[in-house]
C-alpha atoms as a PDB file:
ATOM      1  CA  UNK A   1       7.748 -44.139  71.885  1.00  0.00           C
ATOM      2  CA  UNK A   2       9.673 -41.144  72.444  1.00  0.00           C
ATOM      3  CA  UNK A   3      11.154 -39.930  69.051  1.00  0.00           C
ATOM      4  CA  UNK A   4      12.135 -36.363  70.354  1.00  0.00           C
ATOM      5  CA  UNK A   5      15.197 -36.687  71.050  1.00  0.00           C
ATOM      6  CA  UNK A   6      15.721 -37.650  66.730  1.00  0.00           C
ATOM      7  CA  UNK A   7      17.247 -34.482  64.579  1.00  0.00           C
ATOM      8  CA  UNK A   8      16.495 -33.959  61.628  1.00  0.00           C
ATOM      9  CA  UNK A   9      19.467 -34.981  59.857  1.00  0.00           C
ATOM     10  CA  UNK A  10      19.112 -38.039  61.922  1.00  0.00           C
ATOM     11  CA  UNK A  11      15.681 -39.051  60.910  1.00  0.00           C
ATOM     12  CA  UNK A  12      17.122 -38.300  57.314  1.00  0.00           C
ATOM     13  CA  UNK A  13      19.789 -40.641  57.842  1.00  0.00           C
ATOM     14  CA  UNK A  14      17.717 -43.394  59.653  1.00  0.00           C
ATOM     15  CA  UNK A  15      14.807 -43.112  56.656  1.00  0.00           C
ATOM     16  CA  UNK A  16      18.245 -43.421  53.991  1.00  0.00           C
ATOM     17  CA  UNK A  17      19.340 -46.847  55.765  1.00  0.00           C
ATOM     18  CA  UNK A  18      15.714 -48.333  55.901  1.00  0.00           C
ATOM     19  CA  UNK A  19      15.329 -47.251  52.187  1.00  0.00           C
ATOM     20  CA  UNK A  20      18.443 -48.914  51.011  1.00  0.00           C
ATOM     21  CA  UNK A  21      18.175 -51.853  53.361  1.00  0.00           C
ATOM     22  CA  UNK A  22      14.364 -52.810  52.212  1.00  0.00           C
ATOM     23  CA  UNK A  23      14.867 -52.036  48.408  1.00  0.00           C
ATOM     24  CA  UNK A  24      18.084 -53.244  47.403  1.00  0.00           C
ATOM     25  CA  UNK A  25      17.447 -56.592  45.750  1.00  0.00           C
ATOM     26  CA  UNK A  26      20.177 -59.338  47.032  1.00  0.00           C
ATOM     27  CA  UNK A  27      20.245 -62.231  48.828  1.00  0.00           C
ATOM     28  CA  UNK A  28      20.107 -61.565  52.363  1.00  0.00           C
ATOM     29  CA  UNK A  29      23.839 -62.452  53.436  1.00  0.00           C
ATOM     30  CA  UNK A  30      24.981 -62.725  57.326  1.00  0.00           C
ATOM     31  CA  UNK A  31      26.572 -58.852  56.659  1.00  0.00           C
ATOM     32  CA  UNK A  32      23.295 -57.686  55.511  1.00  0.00           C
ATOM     33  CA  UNK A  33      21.312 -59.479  58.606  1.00  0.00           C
ATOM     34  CA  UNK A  34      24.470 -57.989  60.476  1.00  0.00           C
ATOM     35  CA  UNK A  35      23.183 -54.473  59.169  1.00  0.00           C
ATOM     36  CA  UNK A  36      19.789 -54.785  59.888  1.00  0.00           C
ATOM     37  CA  UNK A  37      20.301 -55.886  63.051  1.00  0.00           C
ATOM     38  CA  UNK A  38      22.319 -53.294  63.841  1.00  0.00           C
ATOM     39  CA  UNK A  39      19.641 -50.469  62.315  1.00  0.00           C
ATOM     40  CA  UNK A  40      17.001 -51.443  65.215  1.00  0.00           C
ATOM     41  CA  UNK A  41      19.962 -50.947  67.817  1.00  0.00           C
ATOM     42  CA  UNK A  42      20.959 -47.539  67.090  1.00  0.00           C
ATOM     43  CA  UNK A  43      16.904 -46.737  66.721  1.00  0.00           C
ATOM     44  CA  UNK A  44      16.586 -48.640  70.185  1.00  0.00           C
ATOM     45  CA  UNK A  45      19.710 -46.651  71.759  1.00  0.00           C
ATOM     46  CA  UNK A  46      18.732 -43.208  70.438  1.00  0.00           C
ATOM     47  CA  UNK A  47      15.087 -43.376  71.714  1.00  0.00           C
ATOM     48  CA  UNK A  48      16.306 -44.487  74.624  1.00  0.00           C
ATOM     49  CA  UNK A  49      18.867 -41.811  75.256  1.00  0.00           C
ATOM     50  CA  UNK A  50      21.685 -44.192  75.111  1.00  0.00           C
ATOM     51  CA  UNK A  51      23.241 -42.776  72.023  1.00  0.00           C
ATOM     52  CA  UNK A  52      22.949 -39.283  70.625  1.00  0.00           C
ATOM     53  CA  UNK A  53      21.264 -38.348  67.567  1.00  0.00           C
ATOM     54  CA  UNK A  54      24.852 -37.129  66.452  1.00  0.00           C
ATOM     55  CA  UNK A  55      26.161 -40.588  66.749  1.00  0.00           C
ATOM     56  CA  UNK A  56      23.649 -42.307  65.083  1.00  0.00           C
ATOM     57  CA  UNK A  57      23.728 -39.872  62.112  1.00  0.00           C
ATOM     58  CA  UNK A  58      27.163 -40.523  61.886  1.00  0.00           C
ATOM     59  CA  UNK A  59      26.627 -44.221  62.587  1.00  0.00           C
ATOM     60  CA  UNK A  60      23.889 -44.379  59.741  1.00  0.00           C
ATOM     61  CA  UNK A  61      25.865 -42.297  57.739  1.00  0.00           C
ATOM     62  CA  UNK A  62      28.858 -45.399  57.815  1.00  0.00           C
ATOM     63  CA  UNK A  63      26.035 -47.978  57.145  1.00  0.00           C
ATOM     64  CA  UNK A  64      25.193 -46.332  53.917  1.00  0.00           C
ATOM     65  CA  UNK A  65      29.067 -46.835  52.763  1.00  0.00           C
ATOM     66  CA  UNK A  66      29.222 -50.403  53.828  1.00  0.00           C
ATOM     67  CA  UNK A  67      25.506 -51.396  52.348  1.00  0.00           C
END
């Protein structure tokens, strides 16, 4: 895998999303699966050079608002 390509303030953003996705306590809803979902694809599209860093920190950034 081919991480180099992450920022900083990306990988701080991706490691915020995971956190709050994994250690919230609810019920798994379809908008959380939604989320999740969702997490793996921007990882997927940054590593492979589909989406910027840039865009997924802002991307990650929004996911933090809605979870």
């Amino acid at each position: 895998m081919n991480d180099t390509s992450w920022t900083r303030e990306a990988l701080i953003a991706r490691t915020d999303v995971a956190f709050a996705l994994d250690h919230v306590r609810r019920p798994v809803t379809p908008e959380r699966a939604r989320l999740r979902l969702e997490y793996f694809d921007v990882i997927s599209a940054v590593t492979g050079g589909r989406m910027s860093a840039a865009a997924a920190t802002v991307r990650f950034e929004e996911m933090l608002d809605e979870i």
